[in-house]
N, C-alpha and C. Protein backbone atom coordinates (compact mmCIF):
# COMPACT_ATOMS: atom_id res chain seq x y z
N UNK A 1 174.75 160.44 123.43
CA UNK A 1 175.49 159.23 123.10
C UNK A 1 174.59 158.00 123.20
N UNK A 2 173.77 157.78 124.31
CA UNK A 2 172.94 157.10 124.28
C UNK A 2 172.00 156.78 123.44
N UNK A 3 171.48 157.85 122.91
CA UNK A 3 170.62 158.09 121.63
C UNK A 3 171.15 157.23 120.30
N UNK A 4 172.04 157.77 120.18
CA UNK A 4 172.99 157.08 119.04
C UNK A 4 173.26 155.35 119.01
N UNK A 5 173.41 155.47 120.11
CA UNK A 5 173.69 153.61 120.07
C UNK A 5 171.81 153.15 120.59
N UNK A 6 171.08 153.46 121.04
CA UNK A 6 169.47 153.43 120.25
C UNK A 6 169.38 153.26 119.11
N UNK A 7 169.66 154.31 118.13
CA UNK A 7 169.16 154.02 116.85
C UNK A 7 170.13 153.40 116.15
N UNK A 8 171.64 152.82 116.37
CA UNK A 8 171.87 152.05 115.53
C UNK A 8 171.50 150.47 115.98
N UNK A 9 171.30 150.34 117.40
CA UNK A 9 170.48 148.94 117.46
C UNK A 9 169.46 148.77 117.10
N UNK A 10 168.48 149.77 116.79
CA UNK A 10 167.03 149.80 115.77
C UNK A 10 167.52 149.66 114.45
N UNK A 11 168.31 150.13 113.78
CA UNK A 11 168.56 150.10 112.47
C UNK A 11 169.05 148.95 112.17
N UNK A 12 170.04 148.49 113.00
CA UNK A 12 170.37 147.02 113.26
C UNK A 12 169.47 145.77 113.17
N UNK A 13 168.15 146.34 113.88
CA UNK A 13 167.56 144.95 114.21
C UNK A 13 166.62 145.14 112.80
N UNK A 14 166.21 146.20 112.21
CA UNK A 14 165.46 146.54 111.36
C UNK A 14 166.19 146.00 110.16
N UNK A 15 167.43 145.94 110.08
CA UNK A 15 167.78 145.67 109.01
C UNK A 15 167.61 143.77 108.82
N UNK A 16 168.24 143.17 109.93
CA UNK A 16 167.98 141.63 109.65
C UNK A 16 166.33 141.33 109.60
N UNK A 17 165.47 142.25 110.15
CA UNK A 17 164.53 142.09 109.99
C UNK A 17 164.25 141.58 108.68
N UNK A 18 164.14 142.54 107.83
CA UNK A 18 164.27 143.17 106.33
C UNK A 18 164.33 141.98 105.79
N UNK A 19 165.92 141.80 106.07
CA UNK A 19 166.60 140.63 104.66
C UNK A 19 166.28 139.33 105.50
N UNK A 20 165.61 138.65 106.55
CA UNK A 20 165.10 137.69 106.66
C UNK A 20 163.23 137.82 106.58
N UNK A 21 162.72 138.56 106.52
CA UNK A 21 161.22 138.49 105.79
C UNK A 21 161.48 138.35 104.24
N UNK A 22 162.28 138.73 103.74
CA UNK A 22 162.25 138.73 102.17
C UNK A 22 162.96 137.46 101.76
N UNK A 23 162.52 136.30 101.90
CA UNK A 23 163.00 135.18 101.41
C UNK A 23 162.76 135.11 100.09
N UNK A 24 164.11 134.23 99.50
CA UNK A 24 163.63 133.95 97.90
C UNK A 24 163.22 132.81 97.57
N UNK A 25 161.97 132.65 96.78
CA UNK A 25 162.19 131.01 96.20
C UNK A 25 163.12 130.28 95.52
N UNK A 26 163.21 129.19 95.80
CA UNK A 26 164.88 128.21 94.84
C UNK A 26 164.42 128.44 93.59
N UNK A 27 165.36 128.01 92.90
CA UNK A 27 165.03 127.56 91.56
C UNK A 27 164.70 126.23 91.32
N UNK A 28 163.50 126.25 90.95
CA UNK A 28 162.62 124.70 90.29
C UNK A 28 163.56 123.75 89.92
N UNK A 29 164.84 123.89 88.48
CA UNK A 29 165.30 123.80 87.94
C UNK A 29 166.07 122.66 88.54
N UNK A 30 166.68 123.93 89.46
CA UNK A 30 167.91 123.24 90.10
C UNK A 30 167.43 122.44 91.23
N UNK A 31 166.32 122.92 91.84
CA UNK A 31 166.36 121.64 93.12
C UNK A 31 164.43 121.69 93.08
N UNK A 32 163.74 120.78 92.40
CA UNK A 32 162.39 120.52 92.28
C UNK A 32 161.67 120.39 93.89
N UNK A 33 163.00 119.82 94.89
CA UNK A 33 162.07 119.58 96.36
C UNK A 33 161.89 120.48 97.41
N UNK A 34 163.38 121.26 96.68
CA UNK A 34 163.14 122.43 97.60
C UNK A 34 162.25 123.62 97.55
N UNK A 35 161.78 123.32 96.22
CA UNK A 35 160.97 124.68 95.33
C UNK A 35 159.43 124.08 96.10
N UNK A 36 159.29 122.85 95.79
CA UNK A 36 157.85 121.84 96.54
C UNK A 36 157.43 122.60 98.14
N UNK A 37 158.92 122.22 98.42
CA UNK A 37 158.96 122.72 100.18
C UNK A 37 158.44 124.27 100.75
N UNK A 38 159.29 124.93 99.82
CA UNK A 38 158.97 126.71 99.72
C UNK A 38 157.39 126.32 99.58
N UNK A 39 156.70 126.37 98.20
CA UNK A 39 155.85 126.43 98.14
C UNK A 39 154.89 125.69 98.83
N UNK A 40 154.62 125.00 99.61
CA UNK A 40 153.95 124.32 100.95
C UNK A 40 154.07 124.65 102.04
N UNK A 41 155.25 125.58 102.63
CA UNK A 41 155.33 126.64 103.50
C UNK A 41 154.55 127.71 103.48
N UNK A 42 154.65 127.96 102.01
CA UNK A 42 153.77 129.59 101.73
C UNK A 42 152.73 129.54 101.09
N UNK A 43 151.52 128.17 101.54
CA UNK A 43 150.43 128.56 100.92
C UNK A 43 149.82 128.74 102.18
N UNK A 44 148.53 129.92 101.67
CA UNK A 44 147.36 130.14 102.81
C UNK A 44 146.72 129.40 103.36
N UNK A 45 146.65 129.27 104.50
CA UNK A 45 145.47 128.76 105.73
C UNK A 45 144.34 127.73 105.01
N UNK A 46 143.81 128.95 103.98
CA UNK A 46 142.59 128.78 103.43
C UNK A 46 142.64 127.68 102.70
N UNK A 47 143.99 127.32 102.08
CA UNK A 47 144.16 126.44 100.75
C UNK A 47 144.07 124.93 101.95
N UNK A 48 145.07 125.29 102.79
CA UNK A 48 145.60 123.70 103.78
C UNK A 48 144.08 123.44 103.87
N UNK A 49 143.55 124.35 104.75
CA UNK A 49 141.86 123.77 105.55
C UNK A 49 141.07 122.84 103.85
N UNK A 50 141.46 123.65 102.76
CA UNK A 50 140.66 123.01 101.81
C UNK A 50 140.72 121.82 101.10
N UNK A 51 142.19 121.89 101.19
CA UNK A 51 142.45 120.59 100.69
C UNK A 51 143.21 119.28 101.93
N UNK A 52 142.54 119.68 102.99
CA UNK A 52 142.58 118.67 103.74
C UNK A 52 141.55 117.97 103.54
N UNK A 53 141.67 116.50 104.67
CA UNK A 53 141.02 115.13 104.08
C UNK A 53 140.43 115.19 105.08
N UNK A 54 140.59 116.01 106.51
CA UNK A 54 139.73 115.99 107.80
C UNK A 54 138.72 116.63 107.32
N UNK A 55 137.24 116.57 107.87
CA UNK A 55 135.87 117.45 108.00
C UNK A 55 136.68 118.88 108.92
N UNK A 56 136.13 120.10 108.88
CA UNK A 56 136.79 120.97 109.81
C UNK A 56 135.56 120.89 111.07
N UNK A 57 135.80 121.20 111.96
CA UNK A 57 134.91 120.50 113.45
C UNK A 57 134.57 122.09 113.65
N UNK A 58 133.58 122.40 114.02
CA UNK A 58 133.00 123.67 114.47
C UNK A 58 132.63 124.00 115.85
């Protein structure tokens, strides 16, 4: 019995896992700032460090 309520709290947590890593982007269309926002959340490291205006300090 124990077992059972184990794996449905794994399957449980696995599942919100799931459907909150898989975010969608807005539509441009409909909302231009929110689509801005998404996409400035989800660019790489690499891009911010590059197109920053600071020197990077070593």
């Amino acid at each position: 019995m124990k077992s059972i309520r184990v794996n449905l709290v794994l399957a449980a947590v696995a599942a919100l896992f799931l459907t909150a890593a898989c975010s969608v982007a807005p539509d441009a269309k409909e909302d231009p700032n929110a689509d801005a926002a998404y996409k400035r959340e989800h660019r790489s490291e690499g891009y911010r460090e590059a197109q920053s205006s600071q020197p990077r300090k070593d």
